[in-house]
N, C-alpha and C. Protein backbone atom coordinates (compact mmCIF):
# COMPACT_ATOMS: atom_id res chain seq x y z
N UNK A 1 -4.68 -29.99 -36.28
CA UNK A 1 -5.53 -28.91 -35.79
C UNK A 1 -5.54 -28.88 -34.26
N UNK A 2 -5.76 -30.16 -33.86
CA UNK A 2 -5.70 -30.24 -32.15
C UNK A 2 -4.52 -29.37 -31.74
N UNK A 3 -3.53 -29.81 -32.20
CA UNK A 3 -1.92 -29.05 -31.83
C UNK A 3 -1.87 -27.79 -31.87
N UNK A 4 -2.70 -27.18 -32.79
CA UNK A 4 -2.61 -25.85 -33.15
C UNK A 4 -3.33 -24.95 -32.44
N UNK A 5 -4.46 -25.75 -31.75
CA UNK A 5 -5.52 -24.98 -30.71
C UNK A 5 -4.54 -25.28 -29.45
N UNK A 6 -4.13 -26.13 -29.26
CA UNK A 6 -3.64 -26.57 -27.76
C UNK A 6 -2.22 -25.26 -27.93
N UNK A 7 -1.58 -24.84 -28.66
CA UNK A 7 -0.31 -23.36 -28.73
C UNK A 7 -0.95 -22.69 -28.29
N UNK A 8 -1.98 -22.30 -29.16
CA UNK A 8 -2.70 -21.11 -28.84
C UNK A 8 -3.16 -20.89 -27.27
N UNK A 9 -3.27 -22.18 -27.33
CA UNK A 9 -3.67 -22.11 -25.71
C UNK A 9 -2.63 -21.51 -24.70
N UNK A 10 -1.38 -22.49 -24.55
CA UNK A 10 -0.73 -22.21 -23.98
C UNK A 10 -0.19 -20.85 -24.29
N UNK A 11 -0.10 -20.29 -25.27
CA UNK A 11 0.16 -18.83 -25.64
C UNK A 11 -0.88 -17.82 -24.74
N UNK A 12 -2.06 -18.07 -25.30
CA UNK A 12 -3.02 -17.30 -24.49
C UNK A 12 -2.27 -17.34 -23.03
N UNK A 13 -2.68 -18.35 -22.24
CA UNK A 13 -2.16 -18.38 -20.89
C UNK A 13 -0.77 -18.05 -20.28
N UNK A 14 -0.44 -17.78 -21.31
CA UNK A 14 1.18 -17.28 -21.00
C UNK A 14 1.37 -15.80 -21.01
N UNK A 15 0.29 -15.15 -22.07
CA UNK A 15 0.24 -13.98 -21.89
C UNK A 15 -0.51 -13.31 -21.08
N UNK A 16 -1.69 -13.95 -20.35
CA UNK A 16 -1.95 -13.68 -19.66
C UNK A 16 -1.95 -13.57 -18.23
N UNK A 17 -0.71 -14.19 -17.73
CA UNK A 17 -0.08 -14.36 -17.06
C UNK A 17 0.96 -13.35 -16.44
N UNK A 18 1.92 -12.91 -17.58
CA UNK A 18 2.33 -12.21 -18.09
C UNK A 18 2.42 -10.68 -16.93
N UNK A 19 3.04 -10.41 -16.05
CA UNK A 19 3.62 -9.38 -15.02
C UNK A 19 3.69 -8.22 -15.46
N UNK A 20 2.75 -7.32 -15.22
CA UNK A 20 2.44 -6.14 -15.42
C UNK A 20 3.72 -5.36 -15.59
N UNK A 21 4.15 -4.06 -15.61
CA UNK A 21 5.05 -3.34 -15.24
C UNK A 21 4.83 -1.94 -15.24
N UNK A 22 5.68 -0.85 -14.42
CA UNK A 22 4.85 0.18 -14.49
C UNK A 22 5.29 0.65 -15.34
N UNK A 23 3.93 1.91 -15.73
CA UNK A 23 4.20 2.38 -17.26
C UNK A 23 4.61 4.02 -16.95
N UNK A 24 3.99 4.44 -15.74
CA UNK A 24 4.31 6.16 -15.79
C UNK A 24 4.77 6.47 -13.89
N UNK A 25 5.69 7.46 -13.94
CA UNK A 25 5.41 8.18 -12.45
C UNK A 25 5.85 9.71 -12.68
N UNK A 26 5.13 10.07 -12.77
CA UNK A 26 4.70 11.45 -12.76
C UNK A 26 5.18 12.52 -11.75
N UNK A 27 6.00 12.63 -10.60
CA UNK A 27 5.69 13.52 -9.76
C UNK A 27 5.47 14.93 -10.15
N UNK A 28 5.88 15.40 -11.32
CA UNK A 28 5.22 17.13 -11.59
C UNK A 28 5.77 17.67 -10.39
N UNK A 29 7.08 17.65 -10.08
CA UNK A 29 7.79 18.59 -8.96
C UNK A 29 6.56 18.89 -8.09
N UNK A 30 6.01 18.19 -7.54
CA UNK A 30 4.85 17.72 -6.36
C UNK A 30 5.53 18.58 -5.28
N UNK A 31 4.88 19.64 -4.44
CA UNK A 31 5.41 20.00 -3.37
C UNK A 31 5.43 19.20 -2.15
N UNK A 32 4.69 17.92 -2.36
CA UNK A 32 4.61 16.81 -1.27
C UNK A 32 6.26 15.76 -1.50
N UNK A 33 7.20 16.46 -2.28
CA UNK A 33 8.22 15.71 -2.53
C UNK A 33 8.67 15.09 -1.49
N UNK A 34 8.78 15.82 0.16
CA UNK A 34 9.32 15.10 0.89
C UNK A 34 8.37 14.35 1.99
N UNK A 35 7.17 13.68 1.66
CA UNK A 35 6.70 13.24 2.26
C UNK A 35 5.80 11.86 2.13
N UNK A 36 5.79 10.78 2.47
CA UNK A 36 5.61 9.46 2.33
C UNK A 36 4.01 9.21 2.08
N UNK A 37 3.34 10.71 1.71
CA UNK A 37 1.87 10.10 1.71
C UNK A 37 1.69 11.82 0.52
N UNK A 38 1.63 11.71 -0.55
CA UNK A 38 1.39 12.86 -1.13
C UNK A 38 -0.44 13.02 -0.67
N UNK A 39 -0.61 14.51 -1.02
CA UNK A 39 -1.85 14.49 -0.64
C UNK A 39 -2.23 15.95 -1.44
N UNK A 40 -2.06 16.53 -2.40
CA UNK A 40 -2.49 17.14 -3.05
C UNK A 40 -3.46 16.61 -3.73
N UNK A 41 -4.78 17.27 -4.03
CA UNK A 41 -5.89 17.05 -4.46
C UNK A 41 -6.16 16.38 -5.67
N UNK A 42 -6.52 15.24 -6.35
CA UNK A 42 -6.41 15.32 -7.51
C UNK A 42 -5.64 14.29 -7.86
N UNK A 43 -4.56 13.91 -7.04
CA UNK A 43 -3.24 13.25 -7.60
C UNK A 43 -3.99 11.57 -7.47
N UNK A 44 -2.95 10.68 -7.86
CA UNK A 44 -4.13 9.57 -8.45
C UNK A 44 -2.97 8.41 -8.41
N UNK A 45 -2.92 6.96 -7.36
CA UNK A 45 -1.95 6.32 -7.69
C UNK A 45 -2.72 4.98 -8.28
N UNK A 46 -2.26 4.23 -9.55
CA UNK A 46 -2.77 3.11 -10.04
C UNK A 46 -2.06 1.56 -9.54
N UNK A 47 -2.79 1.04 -8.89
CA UNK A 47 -2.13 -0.64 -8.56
C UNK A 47 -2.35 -1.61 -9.00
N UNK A 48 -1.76 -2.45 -9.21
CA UNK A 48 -2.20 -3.78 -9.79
C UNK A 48 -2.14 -5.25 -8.52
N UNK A 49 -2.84 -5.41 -7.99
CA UNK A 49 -3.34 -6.59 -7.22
C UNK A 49 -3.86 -8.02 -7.18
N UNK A 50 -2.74 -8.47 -6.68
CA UNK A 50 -2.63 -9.85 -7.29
C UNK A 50 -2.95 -11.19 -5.91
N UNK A 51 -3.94 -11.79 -6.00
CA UNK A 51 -4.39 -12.53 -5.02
C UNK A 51 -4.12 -14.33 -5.32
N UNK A 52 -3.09 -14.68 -4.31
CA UNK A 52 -3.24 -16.12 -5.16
C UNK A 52 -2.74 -16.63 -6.07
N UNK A 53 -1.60 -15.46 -6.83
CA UNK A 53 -1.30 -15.41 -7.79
C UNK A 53 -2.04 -15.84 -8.87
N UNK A 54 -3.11 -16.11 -9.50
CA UNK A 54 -3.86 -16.07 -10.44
C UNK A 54 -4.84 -14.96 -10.75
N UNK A 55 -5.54 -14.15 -9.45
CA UNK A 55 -6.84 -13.64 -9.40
C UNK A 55 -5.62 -11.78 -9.95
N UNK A 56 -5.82 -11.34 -11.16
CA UNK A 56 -5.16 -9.95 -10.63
C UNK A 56 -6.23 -8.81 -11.05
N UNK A 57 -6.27 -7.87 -10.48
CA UNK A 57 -7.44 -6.85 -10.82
C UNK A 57 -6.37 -5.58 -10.71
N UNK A 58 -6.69 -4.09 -11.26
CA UNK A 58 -6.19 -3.34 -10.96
C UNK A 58 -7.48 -2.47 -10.74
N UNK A 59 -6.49 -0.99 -9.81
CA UNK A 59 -7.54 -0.35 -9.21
C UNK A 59 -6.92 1.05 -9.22
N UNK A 60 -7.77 2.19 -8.82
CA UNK A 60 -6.59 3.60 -8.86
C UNK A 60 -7.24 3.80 -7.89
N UNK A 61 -6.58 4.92 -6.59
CA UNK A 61 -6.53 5.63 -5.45
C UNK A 61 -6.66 6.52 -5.68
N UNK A 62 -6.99 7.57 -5.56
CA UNK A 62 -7.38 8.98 -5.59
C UNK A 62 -7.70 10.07 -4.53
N UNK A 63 -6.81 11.13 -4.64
CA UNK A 63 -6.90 11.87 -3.62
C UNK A 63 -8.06 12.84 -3.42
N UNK A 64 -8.95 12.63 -2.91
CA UNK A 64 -9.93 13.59 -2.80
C UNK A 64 -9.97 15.04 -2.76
N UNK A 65 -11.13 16.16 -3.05
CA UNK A 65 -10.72 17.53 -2.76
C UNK A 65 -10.75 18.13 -1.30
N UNK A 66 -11.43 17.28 -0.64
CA UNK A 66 -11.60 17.88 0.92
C UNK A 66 -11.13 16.81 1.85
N UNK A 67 -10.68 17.21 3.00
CA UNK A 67 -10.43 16.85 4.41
C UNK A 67 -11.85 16.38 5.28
N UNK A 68 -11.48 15.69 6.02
CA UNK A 68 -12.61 15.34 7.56
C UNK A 68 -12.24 15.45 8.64
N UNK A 69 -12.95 15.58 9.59
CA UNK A 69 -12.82 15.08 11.25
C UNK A 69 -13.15 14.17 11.43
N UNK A 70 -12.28 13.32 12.12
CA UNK A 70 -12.43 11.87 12.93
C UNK A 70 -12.12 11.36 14.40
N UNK A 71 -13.04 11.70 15.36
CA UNK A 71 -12.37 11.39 16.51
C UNK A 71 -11.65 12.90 16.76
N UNK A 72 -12.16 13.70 16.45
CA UNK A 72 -11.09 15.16 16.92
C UNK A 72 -10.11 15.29 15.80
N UNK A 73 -9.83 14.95 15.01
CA UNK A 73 -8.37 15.18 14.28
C UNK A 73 -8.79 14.94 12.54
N UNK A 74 -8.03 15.66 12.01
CA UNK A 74 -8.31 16.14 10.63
C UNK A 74 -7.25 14.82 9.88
N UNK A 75 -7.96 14.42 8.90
CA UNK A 75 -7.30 13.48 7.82
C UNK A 75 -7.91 13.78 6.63
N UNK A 76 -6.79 13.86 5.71
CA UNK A 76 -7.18 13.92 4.15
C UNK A 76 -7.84 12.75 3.98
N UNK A 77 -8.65 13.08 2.78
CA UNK A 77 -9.47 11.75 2.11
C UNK A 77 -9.28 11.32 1.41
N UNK A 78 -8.96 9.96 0.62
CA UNK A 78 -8.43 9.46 -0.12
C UNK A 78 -10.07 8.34 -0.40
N UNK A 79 -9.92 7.85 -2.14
CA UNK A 79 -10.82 6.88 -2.41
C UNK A 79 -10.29 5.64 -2.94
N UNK A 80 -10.55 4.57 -2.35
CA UNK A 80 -9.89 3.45 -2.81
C UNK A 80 -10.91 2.92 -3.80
N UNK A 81 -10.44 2.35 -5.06
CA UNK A 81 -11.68 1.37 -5.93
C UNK A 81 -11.35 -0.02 -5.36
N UNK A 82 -11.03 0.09 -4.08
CA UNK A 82 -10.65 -1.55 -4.05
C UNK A 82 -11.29 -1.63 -2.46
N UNK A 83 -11.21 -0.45 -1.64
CA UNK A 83 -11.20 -0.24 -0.41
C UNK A 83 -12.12 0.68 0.06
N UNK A 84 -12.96 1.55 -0.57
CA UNK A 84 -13.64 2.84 -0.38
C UNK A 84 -12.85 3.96 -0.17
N UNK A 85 -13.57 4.66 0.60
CA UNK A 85 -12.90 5.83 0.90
C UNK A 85 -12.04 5.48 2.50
N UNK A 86 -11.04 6.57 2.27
CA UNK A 86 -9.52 6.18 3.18
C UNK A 86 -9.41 7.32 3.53
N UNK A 87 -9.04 7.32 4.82
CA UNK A 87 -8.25 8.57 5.79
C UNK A 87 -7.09 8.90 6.32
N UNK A 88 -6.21 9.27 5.80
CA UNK A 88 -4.92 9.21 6.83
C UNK A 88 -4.34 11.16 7.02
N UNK A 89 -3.74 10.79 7.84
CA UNK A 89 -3.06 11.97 8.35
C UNK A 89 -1.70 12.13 8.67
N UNK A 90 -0.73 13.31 8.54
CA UNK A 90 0.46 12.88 8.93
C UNK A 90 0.96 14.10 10.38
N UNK A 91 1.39 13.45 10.80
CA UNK A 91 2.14 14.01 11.76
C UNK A 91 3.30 14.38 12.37
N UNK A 92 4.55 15.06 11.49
CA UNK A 92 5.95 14.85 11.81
C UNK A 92 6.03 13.89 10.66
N UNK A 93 7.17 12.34 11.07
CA UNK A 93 7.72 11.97 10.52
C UNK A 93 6.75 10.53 10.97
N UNK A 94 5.03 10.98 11.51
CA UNK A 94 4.44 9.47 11.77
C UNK A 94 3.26 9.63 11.07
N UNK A 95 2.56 8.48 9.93
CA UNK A 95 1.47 8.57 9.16
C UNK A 95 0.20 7.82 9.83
N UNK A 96 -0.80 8.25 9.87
CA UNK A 96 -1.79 7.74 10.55
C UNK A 96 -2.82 7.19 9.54
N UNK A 97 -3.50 6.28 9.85
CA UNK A 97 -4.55 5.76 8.76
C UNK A 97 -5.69 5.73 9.62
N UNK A 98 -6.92 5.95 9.31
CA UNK A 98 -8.52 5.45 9.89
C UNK A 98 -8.25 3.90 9.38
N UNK A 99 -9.03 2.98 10.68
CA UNK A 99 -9.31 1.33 10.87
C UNK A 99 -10.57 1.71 10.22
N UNK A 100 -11.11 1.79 9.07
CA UNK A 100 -12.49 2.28 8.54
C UNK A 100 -13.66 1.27 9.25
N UNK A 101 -13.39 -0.22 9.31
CA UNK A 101 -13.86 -1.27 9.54
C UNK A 101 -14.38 -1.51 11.13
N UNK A 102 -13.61 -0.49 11.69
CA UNK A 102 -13.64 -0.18 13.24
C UNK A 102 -14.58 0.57 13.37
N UNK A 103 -15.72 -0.01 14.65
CA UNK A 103 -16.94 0.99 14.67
C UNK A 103 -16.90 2.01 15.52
N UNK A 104 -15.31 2.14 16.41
CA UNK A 104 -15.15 3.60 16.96
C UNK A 104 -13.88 4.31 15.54
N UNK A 105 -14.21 3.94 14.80
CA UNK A 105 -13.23 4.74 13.27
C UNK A 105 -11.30 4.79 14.03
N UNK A 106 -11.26 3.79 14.94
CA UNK A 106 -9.85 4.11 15.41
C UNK A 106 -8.42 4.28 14.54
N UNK A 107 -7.63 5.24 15.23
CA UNK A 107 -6.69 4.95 13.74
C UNK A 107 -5.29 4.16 14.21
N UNK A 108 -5.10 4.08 13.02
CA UNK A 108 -3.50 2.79 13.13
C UNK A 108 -2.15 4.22 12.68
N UNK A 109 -1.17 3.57 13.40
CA UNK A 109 0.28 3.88 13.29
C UNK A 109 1.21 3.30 12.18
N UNK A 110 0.87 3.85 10.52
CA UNK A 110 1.20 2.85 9.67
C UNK A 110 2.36 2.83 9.45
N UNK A 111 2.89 3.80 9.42
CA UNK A 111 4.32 4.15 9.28
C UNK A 111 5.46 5.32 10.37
N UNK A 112 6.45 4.83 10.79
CA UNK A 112 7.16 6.12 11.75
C UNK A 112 8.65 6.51 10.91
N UNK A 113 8.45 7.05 10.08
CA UNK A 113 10.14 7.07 9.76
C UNK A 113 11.01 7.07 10.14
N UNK A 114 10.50 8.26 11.41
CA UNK A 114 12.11 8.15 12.28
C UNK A 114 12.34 6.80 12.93
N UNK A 115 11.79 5.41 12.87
CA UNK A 115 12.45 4.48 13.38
C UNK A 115 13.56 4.24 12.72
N UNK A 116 14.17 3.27 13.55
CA UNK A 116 15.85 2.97 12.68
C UNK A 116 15.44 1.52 12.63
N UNK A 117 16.42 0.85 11.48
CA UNK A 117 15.86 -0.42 10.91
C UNK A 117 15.60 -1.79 12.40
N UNK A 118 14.83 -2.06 11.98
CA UNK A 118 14.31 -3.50 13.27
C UNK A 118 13.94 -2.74 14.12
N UNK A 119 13.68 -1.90 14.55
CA UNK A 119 12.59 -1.36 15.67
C UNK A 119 11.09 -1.34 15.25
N UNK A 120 10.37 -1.74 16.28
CA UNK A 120 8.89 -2.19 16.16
C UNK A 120 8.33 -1.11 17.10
N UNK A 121 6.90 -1.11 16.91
CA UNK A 121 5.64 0.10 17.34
C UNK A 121 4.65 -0.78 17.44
N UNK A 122 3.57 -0.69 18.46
CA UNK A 122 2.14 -1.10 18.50
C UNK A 122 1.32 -0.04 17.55
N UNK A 123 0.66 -0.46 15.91
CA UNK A 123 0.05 0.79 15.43
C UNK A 123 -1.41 0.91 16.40
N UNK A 124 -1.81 -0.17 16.76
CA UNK A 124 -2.80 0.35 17.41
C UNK A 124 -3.82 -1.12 17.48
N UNK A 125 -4.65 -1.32 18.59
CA UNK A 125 -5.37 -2.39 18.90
C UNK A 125 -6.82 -2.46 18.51
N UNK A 126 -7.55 -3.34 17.92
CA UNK A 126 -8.83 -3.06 17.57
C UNK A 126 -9.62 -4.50 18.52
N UNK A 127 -10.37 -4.45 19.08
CA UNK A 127 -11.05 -5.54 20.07
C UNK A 127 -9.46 -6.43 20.70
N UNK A 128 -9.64 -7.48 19.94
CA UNK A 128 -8.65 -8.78 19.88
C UNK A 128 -7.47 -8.32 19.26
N UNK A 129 -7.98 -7.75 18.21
CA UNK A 129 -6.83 -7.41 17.35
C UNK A 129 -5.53 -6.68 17.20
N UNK A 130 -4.30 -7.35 17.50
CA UNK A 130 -3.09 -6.13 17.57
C UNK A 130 -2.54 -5.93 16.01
N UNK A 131 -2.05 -4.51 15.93
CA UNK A 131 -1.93 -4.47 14.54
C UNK A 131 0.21 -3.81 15.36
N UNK A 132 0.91 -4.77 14.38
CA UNK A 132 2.37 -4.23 14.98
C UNK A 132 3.35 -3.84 13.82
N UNK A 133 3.98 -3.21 13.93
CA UNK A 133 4.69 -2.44 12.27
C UNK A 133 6.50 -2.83 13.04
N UNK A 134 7.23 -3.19 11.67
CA UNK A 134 8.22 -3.25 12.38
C UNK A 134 9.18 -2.42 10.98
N UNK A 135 10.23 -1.64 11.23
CA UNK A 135 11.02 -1.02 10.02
C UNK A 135 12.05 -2.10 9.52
N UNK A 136 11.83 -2.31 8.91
CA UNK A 136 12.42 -3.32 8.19
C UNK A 136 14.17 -3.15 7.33
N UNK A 137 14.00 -2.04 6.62
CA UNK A 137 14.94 -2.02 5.85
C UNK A 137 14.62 0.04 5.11
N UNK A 138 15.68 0.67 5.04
CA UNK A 138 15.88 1.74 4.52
C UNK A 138 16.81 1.84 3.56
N UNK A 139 16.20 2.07 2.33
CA UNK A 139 16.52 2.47 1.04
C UNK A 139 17.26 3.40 0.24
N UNK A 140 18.43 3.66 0.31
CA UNK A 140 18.73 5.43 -0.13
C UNK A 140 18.09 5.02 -1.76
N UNK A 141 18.31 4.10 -2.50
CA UNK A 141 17.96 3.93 -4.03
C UNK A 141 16.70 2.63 -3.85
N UNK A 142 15.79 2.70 -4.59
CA UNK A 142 15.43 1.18 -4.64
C UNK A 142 14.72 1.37 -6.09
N UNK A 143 14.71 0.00 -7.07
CA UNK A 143 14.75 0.00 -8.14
C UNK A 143 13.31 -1.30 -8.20
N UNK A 144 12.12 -0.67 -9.14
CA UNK A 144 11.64 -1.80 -9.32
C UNK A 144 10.56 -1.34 -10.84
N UNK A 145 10.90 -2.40 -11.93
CA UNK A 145 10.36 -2.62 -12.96
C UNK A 145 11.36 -1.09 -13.93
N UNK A 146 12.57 -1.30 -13.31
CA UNK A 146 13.34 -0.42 -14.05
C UNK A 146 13.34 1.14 -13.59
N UNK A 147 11.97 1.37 -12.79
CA UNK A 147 11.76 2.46 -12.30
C UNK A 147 12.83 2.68 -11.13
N UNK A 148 13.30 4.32 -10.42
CA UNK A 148 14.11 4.26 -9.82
C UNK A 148 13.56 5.12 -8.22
N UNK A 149 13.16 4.39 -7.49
CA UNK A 149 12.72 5.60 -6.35
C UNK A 149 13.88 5.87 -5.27
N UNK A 150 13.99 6.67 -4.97
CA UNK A 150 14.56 7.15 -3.62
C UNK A 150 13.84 7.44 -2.06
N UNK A 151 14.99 7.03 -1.26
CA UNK A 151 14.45 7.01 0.11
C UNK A 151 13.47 6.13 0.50
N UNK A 152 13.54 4.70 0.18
CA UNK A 152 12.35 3.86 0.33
C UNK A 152 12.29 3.28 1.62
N UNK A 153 11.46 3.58 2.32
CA UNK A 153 10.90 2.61 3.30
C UNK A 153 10.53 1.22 3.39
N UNK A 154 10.66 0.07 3.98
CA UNK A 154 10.48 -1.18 3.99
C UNK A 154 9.55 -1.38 5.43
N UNK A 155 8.20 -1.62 5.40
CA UNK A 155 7.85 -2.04 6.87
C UNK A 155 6.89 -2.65 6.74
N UNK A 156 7.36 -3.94 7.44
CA UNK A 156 6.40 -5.51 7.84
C UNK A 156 5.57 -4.70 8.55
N UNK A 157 3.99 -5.65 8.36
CA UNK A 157 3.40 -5.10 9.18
C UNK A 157 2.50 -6.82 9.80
N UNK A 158 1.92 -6.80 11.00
CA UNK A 158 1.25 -7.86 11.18
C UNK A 158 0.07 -7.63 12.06
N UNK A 159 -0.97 -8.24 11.88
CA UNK A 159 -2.37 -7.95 13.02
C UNK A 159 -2.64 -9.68 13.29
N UNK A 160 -2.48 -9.80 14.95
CA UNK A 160 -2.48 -10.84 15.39
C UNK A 160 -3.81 -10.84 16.28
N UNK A 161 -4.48 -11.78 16.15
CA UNK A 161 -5.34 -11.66 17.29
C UNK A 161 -4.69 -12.16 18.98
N UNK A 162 -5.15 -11.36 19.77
CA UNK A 162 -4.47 -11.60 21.07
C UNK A 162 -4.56 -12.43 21.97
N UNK A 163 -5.99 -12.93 21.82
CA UNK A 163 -6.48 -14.03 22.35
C UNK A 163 -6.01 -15.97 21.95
N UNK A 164 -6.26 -15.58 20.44
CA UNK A 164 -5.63 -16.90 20.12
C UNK A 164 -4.17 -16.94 19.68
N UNK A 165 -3.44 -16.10 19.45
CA UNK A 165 -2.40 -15.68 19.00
C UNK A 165 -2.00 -15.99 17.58
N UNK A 166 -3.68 -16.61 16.68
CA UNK A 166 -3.74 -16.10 15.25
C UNK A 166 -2.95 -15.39 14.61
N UNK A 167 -2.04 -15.15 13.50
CA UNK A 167 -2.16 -13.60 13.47
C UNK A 167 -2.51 -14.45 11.47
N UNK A 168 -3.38 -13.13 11.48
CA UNK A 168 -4.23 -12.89 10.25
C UNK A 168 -3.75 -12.22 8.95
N UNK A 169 -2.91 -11.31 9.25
CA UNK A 169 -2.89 -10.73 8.20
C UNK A 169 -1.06 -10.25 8.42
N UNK A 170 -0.11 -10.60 7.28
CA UNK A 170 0.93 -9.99 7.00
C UNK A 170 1.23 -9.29 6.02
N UNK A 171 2.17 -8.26 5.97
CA UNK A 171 2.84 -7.44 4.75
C UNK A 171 3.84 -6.82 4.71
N UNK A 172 5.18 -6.82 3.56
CA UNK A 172 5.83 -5.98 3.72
C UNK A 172 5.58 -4.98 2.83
N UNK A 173 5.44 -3.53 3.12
CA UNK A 173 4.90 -2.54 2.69
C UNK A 173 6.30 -1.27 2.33
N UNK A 174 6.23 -1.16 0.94
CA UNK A 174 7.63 -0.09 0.64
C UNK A 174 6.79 1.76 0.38
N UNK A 175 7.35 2.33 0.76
CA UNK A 175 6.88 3.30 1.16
C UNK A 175 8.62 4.31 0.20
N UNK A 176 8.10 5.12 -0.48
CA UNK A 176 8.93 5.57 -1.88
C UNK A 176 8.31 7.55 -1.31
N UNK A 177 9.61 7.89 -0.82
CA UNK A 177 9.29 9.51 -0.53
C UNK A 177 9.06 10.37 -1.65
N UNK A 178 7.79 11.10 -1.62
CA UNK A 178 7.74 11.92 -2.64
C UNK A 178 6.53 10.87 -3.46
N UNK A 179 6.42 9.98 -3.40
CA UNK A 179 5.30 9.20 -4.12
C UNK A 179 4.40 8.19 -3.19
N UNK A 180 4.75 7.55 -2.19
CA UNK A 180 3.54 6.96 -1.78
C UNK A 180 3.99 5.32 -1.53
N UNK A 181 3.03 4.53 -1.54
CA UNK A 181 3.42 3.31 -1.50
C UNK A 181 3.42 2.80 -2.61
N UNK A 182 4.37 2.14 -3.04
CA UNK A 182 4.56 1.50 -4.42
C UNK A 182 4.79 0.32 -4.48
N UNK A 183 5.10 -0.50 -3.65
CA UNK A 183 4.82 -2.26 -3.38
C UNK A 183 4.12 -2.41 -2.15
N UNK A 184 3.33 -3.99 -2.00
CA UNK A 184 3.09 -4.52 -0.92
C UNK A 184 2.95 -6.06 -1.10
N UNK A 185 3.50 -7.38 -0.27
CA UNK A 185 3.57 -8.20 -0.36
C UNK A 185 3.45 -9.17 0.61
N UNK A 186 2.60 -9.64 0.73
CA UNK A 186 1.86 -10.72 2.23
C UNK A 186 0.90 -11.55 1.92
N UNK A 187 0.29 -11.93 2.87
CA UNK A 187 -1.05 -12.55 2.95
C UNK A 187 -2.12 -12.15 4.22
N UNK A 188 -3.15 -12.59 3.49
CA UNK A 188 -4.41 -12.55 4.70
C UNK A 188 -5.49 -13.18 4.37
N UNK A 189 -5.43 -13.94 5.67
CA UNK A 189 -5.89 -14.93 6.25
C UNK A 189 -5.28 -16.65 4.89
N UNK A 190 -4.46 -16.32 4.99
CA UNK A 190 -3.31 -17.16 4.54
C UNK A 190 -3.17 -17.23 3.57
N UNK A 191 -3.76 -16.51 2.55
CA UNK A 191 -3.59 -16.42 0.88
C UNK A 191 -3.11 -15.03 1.08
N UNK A 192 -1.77 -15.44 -0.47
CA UNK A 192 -1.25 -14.94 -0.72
C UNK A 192 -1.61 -13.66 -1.44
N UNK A 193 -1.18 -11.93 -0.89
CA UNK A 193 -1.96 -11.13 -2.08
C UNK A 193 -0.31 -10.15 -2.31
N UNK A 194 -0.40 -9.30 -2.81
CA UNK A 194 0.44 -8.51 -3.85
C UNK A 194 0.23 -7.91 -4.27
N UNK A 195 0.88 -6.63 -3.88
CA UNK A 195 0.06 -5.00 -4.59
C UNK A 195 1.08 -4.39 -5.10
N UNK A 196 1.13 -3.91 -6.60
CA UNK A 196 2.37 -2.78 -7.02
C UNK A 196 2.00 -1.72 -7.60
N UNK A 197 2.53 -0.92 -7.35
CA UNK A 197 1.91 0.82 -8.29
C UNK A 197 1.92 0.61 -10.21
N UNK A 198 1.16 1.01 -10.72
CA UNK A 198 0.96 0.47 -12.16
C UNK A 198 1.54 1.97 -12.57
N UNK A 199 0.89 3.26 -12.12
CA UNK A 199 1.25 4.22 -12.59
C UNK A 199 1.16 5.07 -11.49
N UNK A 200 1.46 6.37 -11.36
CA UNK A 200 1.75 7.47 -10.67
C UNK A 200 1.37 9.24 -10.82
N UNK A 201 0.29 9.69 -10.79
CA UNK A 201 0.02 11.28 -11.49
C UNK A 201 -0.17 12.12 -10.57
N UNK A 202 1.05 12.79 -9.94
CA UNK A 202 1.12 13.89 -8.77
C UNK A 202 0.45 15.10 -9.16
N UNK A 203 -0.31 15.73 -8.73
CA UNK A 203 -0.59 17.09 -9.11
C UNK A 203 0.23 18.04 -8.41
């Protein structure tokens, strides 16, 4: 009997363990096809987040129905269940995010497409804090959990403090045109976390 509880065990823990994969991506010929941050109303991306590799929770993003002003300048609203509510904006071929955490709401430089691979950007400084994006790698195909995206973006990102030359928080962040971000993989403040798109519903 001992033997037979102790399988089960290891069964349990094996399945629960066990690496998500994604199940849907939807774009619905999205008129945001060519752009690295869809933002039609409604549309909804699901992640699965993994801290530590043991801790995993999932969460969905959601695009809100209205826009704001921040600092002079208009950003769609987005709701994080993991993060609150989110702001970004795009500009050309450069995506802007609200530092929400920042008590002048400053925004960061999260992504520039038109960089060419290994060129770096300051996204933007908060007290101590430098936040620096570097392009990493460009994608014409990239393939993950069988799924197939095109035009993927690859960009490290790092926020160092300036003073001690800390730096706190890393990631490489894939950025999938026409859908959004669909991996992320780093740490902060030295544990390991891990974010992948679970599902995808463009309106």
């Amino acid at each position: 009997m001992r033997y037979v509880l102790l399988s089960m065990l290891v069964l349990a823990t094996f399945f629960s363990c066990k690496k998500s994969k994604i199940e849907t991506v939807n774009t619905n010929n999205s008129k945001d096809s060519l752009t690295y941050q869809p933002r039609v109303p409604g549309s909804k991306w699901t992640y699965e987040m993994t801290i530590a590799v043991v801790n995993k929770t999932t969460y969905n993003t959601t695009r809100l129905t209205y826009d704001t002003v921040i600092n002079g300048k208009t950003y769609q609203a987005f709701n994080s269940e993991a993060e609150g509510n989110q702001f970004i904006r795009q500009d050309g071929d450069k995506y802007y995010s609200v530092l929400t955490s920042s008590t002048t709401k400053m925004e960061l430089l999260i992504l520039d497409a038109s960089k060419n691979v290994n060129e770096t950007w300051i996204g933007g400084v908060n007290g101590d804090d430098q936040y620096s994006y570097t392009m990493k790698e460009k994608f014409p195909v990239f393939s993950l959990d069988g799924f197939t995206f095109k035009n993927v973006l690859k960009v490290y990102q790092e926020r160092k403090n300036t003073t001690t030359n800390n730096v706190t928080l890393t990631s490489d962040n894939y950025y999938a045109q026409g859908v959004g971000m669909v991996q992320s993989e780093g740490t902060l403040n030295s544990i390991p976390v891990k974010v992948k798109v679970i599902s995808v519903d463009l309106k």
